[in-house]
N, C-alpha and C. Protein backbone atom coordinates (compact mmCIF):
# COMPACT_ATOMS: atom_id res chain seq x y z
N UNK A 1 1.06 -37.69 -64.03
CA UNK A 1 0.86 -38.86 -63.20
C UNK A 1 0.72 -40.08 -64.10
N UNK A 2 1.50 -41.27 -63.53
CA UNK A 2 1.02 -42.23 -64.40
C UNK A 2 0.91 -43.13 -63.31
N UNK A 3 0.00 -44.51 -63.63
CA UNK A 3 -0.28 -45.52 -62.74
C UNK A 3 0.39 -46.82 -63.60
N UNK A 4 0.91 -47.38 -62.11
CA UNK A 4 1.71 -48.33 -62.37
C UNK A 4 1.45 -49.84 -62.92
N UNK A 5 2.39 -50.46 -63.02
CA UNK A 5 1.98 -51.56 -64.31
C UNK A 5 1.00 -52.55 -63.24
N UNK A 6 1.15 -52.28 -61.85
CA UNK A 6 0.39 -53.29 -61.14
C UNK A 6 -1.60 -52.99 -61.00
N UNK A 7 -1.62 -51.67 -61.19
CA UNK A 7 -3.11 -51.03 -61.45
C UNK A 7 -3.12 -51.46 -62.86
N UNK A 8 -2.40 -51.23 -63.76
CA UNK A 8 -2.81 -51.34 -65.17
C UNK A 8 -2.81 -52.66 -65.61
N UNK A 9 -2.13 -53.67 -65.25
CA UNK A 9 -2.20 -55.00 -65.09
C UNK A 9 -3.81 -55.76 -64.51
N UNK A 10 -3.51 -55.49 -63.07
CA UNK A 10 -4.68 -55.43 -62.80
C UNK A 10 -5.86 -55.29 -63.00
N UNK A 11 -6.31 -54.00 -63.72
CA UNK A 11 -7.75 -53.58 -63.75
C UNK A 11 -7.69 -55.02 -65.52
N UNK A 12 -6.74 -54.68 -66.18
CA UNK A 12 -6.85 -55.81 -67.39
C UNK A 12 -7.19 -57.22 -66.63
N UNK A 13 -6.79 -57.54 -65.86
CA UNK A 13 -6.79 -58.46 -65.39
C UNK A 13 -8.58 -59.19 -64.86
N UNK A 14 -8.85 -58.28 -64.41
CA UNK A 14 -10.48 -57.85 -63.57
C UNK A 14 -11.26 -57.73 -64.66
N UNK A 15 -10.84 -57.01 -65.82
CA UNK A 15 -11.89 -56.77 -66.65
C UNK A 15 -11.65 -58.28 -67.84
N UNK A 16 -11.07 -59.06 -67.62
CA UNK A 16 -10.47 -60.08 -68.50
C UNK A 16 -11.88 -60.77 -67.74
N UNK A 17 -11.78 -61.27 -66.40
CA UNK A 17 -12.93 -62.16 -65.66
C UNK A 17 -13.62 -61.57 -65.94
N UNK A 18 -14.46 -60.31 -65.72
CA UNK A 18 -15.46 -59.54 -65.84
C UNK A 18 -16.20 -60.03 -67.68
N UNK A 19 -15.53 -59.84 -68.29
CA UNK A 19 -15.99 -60.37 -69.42
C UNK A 19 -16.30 -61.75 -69.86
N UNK A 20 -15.78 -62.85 -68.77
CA UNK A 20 -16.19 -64.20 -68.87
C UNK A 20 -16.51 -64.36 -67.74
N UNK A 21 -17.45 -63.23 -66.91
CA UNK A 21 -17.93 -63.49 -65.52
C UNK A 21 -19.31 -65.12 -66.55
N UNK A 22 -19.52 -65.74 -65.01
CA UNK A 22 -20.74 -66.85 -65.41
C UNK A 22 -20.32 -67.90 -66.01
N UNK A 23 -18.86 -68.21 -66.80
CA UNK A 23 -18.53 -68.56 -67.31
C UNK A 23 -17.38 -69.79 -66.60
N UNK A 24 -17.72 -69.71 -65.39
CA UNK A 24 -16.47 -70.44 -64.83
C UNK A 24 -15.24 -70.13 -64.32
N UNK A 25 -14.35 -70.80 -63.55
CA UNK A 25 -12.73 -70.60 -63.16
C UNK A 25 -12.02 -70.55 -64.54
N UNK A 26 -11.11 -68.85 -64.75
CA UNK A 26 -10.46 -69.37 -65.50
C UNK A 26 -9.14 -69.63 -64.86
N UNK A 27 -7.98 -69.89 -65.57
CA UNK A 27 -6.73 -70.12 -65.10
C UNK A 27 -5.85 -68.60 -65.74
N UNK A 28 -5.17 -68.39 -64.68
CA UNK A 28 -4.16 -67.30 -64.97
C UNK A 28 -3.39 -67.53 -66.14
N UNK A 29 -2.71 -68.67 -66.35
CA UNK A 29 -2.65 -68.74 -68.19
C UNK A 29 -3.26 -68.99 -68.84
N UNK A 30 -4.73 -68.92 -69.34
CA UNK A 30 -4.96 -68.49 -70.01
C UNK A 30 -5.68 -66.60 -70.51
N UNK A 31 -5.30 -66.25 -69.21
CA UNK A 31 -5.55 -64.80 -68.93
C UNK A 31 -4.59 -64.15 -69.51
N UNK A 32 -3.14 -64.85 -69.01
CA UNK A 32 -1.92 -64.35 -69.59
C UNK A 32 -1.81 -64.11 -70.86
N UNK A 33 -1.90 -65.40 -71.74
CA UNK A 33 -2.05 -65.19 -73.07
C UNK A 33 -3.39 -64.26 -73.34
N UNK A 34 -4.32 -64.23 -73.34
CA UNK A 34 -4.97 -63.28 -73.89
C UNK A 34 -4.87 -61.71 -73.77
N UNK A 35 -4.28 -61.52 -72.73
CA UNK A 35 -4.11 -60.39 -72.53
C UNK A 35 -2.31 -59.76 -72.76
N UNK A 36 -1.50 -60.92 -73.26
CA UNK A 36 -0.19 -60.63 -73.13
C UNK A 36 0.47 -60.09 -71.93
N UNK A 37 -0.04 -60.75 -70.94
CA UNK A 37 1.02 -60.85 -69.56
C UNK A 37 1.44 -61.58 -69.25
N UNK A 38 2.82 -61.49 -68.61
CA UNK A 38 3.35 -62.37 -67.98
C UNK A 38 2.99 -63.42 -67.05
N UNK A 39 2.39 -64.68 -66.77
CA UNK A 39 1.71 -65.43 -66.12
C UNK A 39 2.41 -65.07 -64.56
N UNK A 40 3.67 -65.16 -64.20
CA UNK A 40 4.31 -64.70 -63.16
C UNK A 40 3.62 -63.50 -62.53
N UNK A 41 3.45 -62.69 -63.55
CA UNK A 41 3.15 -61.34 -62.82
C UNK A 41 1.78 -61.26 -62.24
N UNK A 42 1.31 -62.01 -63.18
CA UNK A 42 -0.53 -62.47 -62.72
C UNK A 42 -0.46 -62.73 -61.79
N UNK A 43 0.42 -63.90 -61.07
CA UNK A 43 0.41 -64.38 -59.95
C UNK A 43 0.65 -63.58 -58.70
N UNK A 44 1.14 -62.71 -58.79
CA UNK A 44 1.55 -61.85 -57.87
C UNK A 44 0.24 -60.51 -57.43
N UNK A 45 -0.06 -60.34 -58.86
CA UNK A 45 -1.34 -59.38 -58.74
C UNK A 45 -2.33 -60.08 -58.05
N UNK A 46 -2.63 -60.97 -58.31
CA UNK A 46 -3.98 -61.48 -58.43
C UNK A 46 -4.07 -61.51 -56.68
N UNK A 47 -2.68 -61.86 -55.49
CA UNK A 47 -2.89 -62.50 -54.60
C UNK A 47 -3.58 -61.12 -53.38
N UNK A 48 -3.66 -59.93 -53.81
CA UNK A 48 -4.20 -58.49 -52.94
C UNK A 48 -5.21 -58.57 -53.21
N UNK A 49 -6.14 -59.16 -54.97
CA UNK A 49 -7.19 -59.25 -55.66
C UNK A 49 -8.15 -60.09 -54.41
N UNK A 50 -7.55 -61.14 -54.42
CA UNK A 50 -8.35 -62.46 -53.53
C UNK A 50 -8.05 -61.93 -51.87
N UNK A 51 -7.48 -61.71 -51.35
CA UNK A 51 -7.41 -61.30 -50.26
C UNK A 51 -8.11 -59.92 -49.98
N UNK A 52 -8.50 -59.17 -50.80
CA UNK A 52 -9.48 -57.83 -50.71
C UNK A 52 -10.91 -58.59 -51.26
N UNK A 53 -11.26 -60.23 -51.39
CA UNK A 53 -12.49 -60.60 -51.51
C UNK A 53 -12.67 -59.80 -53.11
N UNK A 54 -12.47 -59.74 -54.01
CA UNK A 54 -12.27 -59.24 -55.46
C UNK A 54 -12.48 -60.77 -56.10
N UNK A 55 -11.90 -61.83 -56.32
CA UNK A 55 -11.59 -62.38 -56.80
C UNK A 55 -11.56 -63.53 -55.74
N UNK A 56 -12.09 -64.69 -56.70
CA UNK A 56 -12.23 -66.20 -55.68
C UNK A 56 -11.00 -66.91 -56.29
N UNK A 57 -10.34 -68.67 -55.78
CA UNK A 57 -9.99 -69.09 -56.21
C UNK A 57 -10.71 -70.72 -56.41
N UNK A 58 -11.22 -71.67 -56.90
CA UNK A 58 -11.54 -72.77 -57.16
C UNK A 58 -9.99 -73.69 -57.61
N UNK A 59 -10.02 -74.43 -56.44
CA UNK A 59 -9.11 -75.69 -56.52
C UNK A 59 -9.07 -76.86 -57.68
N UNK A 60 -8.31 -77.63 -57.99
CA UNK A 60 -8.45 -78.63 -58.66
C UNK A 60 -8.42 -78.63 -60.34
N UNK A 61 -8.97 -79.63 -60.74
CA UNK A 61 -8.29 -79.93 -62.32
C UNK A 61 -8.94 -78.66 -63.25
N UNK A 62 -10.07 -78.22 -62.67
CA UNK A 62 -11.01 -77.04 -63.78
C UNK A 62 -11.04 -76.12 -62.58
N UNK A 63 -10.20 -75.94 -62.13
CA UNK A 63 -9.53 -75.01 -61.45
C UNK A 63 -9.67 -73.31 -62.11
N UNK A 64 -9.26 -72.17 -61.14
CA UNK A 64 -8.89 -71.25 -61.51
C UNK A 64 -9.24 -69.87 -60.72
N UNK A 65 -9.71 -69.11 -61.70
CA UNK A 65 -9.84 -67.65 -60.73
C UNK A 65 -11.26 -67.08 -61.38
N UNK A 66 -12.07 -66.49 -60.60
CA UNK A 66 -13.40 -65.45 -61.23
C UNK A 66 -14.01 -64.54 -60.37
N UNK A 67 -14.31 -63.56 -60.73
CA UNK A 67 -14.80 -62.39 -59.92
C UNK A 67 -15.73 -63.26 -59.08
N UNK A 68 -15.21 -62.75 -57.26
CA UNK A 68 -16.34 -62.95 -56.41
C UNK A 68 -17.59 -62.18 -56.36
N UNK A 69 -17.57 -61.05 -56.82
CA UNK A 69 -18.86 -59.81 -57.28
C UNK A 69 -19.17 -59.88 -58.67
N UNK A 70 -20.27 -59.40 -58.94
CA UNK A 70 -21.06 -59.05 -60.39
C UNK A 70 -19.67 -58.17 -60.85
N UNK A 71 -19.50 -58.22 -62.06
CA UNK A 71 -19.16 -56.72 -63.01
C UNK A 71 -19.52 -55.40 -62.28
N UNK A 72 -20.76 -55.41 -62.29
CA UNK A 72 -21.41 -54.34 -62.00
C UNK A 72 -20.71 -53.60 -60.24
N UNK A 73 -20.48 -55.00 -60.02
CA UNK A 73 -20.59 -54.22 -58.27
C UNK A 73 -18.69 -53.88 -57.68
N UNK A 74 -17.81 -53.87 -58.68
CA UNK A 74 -16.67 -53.80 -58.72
C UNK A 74 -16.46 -52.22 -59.26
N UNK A 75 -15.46 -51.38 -58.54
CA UNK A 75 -15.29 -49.99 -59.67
C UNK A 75 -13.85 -50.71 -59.98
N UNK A 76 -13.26 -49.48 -60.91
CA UNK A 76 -12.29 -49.56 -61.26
C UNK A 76 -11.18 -48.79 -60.11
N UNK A 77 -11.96 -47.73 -59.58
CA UNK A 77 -11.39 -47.30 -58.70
C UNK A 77 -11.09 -47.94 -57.16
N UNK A 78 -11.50 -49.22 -56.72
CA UNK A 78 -11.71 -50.02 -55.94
C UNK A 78 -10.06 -50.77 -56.57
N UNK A 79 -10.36 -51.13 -57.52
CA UNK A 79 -9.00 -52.23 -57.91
C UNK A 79 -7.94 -51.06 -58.18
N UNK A 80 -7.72 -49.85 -58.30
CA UNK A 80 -6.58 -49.01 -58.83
C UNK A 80 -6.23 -48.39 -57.55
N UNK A 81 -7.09 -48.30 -56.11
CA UNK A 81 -6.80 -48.07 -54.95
C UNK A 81 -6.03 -49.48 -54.52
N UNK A 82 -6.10 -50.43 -54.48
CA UNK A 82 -5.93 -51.42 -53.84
C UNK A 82 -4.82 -51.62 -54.50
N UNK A 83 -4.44 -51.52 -55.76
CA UNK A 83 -3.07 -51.98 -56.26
C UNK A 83 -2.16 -50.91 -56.25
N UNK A 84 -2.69 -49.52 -55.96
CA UNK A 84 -1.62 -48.32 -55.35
C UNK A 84 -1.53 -48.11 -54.41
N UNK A 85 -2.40 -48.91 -53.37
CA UNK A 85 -2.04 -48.69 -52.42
C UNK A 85 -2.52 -47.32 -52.01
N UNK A 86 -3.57 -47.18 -52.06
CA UNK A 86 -4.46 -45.47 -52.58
C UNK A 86 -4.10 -44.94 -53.84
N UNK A 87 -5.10 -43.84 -53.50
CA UNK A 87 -5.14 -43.17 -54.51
C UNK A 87 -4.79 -41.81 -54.41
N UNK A 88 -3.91 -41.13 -54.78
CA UNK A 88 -3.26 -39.44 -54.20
C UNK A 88 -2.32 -39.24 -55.26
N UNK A 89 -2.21 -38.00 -55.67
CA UNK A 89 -1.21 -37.36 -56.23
C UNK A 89 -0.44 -37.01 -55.42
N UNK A 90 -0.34 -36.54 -54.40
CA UNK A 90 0.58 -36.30 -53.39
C UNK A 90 0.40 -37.03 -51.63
N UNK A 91 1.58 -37.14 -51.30
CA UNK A 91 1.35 -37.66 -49.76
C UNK A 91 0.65 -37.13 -48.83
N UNK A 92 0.39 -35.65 -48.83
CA UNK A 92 -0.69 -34.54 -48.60
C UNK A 92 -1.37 -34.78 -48.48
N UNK A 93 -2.11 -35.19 -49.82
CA UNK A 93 -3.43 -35.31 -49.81
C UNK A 93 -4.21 -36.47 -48.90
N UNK A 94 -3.93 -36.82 -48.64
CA UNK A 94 -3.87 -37.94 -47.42
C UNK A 94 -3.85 -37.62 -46.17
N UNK A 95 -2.60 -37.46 -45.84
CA UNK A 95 -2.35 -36.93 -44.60
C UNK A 95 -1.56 -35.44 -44.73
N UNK A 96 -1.98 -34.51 -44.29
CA UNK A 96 -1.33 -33.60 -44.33
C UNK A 96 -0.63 -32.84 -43.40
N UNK A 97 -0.27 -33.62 -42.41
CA UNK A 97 0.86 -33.90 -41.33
C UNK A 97 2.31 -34.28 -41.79
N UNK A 98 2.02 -35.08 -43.16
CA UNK A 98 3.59 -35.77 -43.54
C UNK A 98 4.16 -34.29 -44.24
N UNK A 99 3.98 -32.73 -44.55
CA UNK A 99 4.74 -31.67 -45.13
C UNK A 99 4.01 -30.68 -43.81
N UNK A 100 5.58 -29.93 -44.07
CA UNK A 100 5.10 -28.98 -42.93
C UNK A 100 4.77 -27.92 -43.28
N UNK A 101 4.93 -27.66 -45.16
CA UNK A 101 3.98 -26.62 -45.34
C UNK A 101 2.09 -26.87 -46.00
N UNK A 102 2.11 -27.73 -45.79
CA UNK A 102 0.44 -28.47 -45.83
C UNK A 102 -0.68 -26.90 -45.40
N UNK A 103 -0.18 -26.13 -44.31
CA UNK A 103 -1.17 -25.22 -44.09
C UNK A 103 -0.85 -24.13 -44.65
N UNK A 104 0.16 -23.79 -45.30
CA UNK A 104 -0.05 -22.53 -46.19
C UNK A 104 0.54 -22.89 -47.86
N UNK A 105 0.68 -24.10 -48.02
CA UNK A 105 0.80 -23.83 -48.94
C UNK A 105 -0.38 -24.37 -49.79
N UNK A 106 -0.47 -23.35 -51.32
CA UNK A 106 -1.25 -22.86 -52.31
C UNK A 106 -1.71 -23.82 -52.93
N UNK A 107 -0.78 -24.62 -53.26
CA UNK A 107 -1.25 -25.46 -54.05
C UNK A 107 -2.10 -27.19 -53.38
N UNK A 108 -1.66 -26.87 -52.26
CA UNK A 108 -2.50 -28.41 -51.53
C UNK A 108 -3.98 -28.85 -51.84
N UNK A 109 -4.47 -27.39 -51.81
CA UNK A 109 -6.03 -27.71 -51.61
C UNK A 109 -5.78 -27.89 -53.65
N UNK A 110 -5.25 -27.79 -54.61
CA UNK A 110 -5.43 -28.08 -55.88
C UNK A 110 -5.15 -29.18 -55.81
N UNK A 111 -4.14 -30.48 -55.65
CA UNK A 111 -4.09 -31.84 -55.00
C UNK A 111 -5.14 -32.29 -54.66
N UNK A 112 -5.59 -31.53 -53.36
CA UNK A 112 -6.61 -32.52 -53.32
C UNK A 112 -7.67 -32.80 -54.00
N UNK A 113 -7.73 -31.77 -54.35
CA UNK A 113 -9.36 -31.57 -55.03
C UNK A 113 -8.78 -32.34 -56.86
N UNK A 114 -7.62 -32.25 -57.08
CA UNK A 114 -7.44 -33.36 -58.42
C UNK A 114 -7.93 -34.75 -57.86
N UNK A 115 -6.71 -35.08 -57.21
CA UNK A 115 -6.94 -36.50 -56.59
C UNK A 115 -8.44 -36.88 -56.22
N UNK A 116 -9.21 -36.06 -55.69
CA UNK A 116 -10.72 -36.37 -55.41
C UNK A 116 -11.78 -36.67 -56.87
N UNK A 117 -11.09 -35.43 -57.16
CA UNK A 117 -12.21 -35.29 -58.82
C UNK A 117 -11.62 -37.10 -59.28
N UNK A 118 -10.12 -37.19 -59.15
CA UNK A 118 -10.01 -38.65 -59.68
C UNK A 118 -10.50 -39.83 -59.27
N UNK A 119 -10.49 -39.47 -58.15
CA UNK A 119 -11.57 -40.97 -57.28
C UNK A 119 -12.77 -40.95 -57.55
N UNK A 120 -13.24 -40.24 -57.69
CA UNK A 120 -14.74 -39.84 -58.30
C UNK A 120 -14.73 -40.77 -59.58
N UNK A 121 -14.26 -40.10 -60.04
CA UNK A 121 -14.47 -40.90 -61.67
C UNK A 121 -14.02 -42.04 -61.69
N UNK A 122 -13.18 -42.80 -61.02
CA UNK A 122 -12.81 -43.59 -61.30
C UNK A 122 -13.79 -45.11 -60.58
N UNK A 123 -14.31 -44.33 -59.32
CA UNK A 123 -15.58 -45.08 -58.41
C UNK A 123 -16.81 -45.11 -59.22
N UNK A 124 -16.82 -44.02 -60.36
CA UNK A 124 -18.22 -44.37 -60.93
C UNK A 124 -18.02 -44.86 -62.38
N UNK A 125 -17.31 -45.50 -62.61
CA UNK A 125 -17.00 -46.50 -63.67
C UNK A 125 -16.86 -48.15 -63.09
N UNK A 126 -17.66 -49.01 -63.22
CA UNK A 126 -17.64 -50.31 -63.06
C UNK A 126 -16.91 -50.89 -64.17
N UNK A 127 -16.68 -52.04 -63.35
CA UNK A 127 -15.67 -53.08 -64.66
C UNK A 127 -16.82 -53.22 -65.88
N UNK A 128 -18.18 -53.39 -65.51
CA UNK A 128 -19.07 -53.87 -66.37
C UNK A 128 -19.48 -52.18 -67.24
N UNK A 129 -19.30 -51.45 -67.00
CA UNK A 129 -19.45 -49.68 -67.66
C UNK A 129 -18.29 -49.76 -68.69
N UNK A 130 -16.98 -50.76 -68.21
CA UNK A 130 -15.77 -50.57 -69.07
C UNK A 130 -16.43 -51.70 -70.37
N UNK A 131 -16.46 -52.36 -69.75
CA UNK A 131 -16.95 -53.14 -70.57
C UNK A 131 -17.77 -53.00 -72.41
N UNK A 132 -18.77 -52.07 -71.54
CA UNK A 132 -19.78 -51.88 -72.25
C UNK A 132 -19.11 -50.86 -73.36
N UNK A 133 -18.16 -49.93 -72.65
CA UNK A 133 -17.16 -48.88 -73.72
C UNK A 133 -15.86 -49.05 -74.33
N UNK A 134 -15.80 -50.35 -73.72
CA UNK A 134 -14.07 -50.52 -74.11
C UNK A 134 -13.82 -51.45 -75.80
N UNK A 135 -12.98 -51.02 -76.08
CA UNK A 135 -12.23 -52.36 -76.63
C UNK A 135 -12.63 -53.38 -76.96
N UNK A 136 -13.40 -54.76 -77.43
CA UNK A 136 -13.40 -56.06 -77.35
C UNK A 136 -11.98 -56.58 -77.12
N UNK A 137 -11.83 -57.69 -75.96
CA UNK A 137 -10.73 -58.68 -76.05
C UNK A 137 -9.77 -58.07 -75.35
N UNK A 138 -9.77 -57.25 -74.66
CA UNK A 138 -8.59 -56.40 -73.88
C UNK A 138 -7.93 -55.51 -74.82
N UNK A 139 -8.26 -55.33 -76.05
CA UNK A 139 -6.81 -54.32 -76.42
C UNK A 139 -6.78 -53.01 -75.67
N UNK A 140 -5.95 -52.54 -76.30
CA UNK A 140 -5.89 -51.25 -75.41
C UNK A 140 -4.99 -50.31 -76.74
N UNK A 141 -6.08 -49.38 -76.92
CA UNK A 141 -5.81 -48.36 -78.14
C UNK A 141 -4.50 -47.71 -77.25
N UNK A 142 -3.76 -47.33 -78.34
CA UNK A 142 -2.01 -46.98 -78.08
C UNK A 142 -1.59 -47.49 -77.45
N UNK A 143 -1.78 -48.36 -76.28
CA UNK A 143 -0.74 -48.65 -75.46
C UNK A 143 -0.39 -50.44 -75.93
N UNK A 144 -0.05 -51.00 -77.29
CA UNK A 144 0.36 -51.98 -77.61
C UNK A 144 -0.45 -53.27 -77.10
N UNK A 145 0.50 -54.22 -76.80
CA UNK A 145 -0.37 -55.41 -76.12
C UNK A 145 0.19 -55.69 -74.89
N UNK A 146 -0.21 -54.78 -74.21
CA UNK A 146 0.54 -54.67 -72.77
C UNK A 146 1.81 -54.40 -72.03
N UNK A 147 2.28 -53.39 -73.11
CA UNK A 147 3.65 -53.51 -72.81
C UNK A 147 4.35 -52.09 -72.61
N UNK A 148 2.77 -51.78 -71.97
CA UNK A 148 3.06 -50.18 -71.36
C UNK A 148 3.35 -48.60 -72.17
N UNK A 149 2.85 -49.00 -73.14
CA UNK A 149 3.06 -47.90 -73.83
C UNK A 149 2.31 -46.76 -73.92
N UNK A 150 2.58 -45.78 -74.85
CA UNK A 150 1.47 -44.68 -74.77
C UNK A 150 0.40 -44.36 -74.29
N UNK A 151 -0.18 -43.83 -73.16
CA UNK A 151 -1.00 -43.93 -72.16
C UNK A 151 -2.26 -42.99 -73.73
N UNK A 152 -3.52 -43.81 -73.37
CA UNK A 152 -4.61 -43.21 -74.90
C UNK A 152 -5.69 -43.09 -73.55
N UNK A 153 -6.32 -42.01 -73.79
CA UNK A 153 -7.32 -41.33 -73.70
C UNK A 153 -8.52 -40.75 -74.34
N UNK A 154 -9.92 -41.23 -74.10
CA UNK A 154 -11.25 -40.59 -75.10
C UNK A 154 -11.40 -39.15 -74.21
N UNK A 155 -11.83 -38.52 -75.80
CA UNK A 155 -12.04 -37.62 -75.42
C UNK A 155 -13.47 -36.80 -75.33
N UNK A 156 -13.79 -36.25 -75.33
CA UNK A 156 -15.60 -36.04 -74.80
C UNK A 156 -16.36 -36.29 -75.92
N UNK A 157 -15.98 -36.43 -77.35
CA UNK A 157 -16.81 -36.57 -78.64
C UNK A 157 -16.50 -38.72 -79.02
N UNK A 158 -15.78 -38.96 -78.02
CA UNK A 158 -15.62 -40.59 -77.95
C UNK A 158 -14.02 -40.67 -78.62
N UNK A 159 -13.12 -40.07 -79.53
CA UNK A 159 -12.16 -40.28 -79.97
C UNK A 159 -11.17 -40.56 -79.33
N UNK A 160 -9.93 -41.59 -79.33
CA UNK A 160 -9.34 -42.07 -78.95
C UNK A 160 -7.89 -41.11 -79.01
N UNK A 161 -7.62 -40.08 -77.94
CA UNK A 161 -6.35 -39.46 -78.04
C UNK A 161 -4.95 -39.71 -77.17
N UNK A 162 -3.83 -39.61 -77.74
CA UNK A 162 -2.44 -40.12 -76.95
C UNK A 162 -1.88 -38.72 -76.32
């Protein structure tokens, strides 16, 4: 499974404010540049962000964008549902009306119960938990400067694996 550049964009995006929460409106370019995104694409993310109440906008010359919630009160799994449009490994797991073998087949209830174990974890990580473990400055170990690469993973002793 991989999640798409609009969750992975995104949550960078959230955790970019999150780290200059208190700090004021920033502007999507200068989000862009720091994080090496496309300012365009910001624009497009950001507009499910503010309309799911995530994210405010402030008008005018000191203008810009900042978390409408604390750090704290945002998951990650809140912004990676909202920019997938859920969260499921399979269409199943959801509804399990859309396959017509949903009731015997073997492997459904393993779906779901991934996809769940993943919402789990992903609801009990706050932007401000990432924070506290991540990176300084947005990087993102293996995966370049945003440009989608090698998906990196810690592993239970803290090490950073691809």
């Amino acid at each position: 499974m991989k999640l798409s550049t609009r969750s992975r964009y995104g949550t960078r995006l959230m955790l970019d404010m999150a780290e200059h929460y208190n700090q004021g409106p920033i502007q999507l370019g200068t989000i862009a540049k720091r994080q090496n995104i496309p300012v365009k694409y910001l624009e497009q993310i950001i507009i499910p962000l503010k309309k799911a109440n995530y994210v405010k906008s402030v008008r005018g010359n000191r203008g810009g964008h900042m978390l409408a919630r604390p750090p704290e009160a945002i998951t990650v799994g809140e912004i990676v549902e909202l920019m997938e449009g859920g969260l499921r490994l399979t269409a199943c797991t959801r509804d399990p009306d859309v396959c017509e073998r949903s009731g015997t087949c073997r492997a459904h209830l393993l779906w779901k119960e991934v996809t769940d174990a993943m919402r789990r974890q992903l609801n009990a990580l706050t932007l401000a938990d990432v924070l506290k473990t991540g990176a300084p400055g947005g990087a993102c170990p293996g995966g370049g400067a945003g440009t989608g690469g090698a998906a990196a993973s810690m592993d239970e002793t803290g090490r950073t694996e691809e």
